[in-house]
N, C-alpha and C. Protein backbone atom coordinates (compact mmCIF):
# COMPACT_ATOMS: atom_id res chain seq x y z
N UNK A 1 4.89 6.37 0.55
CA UNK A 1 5.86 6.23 -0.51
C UNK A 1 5.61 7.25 -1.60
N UNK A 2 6.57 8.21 -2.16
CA UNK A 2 6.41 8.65 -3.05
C UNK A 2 6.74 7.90 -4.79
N UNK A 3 6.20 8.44 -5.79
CA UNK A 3 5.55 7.97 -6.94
C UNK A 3 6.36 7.15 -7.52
N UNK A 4 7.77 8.63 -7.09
CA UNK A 4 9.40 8.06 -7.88
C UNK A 4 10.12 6.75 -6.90
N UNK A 5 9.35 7.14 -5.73
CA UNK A 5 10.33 5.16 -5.79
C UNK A 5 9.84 4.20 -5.65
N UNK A 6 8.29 4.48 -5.67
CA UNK A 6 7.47 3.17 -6.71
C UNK A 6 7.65 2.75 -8.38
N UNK A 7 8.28 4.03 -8.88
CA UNK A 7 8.06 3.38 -10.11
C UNK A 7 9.56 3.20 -10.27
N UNK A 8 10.17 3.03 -9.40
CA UNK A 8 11.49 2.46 -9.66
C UNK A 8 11.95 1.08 -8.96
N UNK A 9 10.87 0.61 -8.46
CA UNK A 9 11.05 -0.81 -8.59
C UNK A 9 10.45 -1.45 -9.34
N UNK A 10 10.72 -2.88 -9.18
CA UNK A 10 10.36 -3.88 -10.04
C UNK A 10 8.75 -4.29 -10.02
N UNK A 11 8.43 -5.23 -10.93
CA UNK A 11 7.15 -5.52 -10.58
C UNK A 11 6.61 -6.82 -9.32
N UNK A 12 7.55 -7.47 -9.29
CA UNK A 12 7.47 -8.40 -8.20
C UNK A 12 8.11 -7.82 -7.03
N UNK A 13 8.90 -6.85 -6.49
CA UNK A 13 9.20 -6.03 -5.91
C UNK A 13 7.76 -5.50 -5.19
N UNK A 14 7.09 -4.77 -6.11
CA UNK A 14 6.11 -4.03 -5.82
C UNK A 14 4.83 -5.04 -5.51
N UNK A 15 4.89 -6.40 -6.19
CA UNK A 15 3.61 -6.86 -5.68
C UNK A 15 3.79 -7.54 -4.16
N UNK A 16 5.19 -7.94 -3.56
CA UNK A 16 5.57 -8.26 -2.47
C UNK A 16 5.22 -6.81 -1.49
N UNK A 17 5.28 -5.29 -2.04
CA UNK A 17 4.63 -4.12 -0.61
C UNK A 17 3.64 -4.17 -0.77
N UNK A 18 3.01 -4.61 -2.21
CA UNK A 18 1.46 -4.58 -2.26
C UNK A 18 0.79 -5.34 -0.58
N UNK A 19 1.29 -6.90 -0.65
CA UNK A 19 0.74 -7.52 0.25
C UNK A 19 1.38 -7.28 1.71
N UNK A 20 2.54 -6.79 1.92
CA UNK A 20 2.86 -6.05 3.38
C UNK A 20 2.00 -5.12 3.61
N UNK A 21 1.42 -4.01 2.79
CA UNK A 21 0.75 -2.90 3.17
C UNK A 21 -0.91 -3.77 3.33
N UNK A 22 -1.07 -4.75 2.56
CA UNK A 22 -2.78 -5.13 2.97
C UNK A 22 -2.39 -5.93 4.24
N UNK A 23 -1.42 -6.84 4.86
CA UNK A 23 -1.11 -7.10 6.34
C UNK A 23 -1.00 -6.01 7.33
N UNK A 24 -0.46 -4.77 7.27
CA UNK A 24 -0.24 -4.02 8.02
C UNK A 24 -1.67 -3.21 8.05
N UNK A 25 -2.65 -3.07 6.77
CA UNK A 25 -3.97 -2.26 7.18
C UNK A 25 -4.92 -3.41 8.03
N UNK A 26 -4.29 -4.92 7.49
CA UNK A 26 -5.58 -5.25 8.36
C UNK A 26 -4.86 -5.67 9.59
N UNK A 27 -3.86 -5.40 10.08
CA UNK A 27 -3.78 -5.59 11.47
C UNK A 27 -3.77 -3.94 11.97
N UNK A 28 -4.44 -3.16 11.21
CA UNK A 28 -4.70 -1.49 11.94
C UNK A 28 -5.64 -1.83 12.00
N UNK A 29 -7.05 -2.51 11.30
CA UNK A 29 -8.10 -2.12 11.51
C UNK A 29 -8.27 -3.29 12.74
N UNK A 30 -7.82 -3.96 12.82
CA UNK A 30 -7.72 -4.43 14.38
C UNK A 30 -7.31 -3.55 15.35
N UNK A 31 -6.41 -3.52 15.49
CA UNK A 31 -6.25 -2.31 16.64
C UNK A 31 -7.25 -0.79 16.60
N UNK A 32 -8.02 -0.40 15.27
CA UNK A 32 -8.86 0.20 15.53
C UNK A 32 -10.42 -0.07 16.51
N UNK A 33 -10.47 -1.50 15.69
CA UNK A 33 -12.12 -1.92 16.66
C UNK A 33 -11.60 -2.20 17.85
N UNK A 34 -10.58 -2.64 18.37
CA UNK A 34 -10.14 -2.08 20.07
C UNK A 34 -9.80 -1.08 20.43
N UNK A 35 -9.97 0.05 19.86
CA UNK A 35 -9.15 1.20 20.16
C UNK A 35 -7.76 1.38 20.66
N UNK A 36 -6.77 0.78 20.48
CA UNK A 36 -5.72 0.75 20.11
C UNK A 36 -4.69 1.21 19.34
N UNK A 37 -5.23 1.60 17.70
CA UNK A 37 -4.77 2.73 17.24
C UNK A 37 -4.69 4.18 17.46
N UNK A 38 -3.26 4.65 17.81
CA UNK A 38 -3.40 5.88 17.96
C UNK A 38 -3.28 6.95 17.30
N UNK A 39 -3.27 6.38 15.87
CA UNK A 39 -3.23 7.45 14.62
C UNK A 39 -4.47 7.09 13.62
N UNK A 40 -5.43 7.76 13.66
CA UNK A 40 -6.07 6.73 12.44
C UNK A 40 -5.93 7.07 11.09
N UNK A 41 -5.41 8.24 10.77
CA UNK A 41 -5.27 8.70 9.66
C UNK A 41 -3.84 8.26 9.24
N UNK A 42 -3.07 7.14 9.50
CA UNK A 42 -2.18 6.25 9.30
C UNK A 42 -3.01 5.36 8.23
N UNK A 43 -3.95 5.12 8.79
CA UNK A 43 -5.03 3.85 7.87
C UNK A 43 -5.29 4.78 6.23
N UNK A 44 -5.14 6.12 6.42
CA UNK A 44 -5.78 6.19 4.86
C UNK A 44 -4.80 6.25 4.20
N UNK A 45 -3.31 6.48 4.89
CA UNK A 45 -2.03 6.50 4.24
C UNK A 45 -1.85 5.25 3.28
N UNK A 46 -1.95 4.07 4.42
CA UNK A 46 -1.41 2.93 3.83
C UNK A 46 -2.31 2.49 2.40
N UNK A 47 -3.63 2.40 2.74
CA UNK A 47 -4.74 2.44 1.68
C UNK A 47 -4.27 3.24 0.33
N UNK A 48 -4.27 4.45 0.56
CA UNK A 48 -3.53 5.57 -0.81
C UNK A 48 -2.11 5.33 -1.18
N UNK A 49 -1.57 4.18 -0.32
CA UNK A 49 0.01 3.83 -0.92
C UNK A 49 0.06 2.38 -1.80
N UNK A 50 -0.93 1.66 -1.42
CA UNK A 50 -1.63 0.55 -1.42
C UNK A 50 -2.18 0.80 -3.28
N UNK A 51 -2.95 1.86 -3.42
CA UNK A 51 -3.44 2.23 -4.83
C UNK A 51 -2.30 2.59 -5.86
N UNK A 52 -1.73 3.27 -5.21
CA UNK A 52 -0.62 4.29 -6.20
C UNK A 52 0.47 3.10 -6.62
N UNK A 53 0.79 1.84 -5.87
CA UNK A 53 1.25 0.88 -6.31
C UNK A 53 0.24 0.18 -7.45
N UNK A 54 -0.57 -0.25 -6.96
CA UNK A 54 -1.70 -0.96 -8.20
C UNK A 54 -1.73 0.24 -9.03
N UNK A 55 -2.04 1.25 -8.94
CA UNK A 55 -2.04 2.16 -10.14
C UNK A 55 -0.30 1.74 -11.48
N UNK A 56 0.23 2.01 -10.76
CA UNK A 56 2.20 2.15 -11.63
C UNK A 56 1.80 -0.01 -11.93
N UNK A 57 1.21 -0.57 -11.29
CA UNK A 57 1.54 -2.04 -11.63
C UNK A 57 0.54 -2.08 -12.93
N UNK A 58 -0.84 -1.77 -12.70
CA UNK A 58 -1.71 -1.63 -13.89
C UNK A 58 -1.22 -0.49 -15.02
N UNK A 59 -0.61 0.67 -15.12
CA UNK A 59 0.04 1.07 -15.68
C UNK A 59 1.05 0.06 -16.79
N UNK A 60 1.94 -0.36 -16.00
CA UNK A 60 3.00 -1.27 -16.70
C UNK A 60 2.53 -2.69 -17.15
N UNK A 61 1.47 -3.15 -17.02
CA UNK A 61 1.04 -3.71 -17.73
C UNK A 61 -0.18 -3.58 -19.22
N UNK A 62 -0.68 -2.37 -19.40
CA UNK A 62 -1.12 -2.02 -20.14
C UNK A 62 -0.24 -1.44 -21.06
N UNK A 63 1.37 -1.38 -21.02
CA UNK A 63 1.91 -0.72 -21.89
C UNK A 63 2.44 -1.81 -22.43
N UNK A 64 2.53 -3.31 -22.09
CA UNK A 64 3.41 -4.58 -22.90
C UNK A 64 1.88 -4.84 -23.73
């Protein structure tokens, strides 16, 4: 996800991909310890999309 259309949603918006993206890393790191994943550098995506949301959510709350 890029920056601009994280920070153009809402905040409950954003805490609902927050927790899709921590379901979707931990069902990668399952398919990693079986070797099953066939991208692994998918896993640092979701992780660094995962932040940049908590980043813009901690952001917008330090500014109220």
């Amino acid at each position: 996800m890029k920056l601009e259309e994280i920070k153009s949603l809402k905040n409950e918006e954003l805490k609902v991909k927050v927790e899709e993206l921590k379901q979707e890393l931990f069902a990668m790191r399952f398919k990693q310890a079986s070797g099953q994943l066939e991208n692994p550098g998918e896993m640092r995506t979701v992780r660094k999309n995962i932040a940049r949301i908590l980043t813009v959510i901690r952001e917008r709350e330090m500014v109220k």
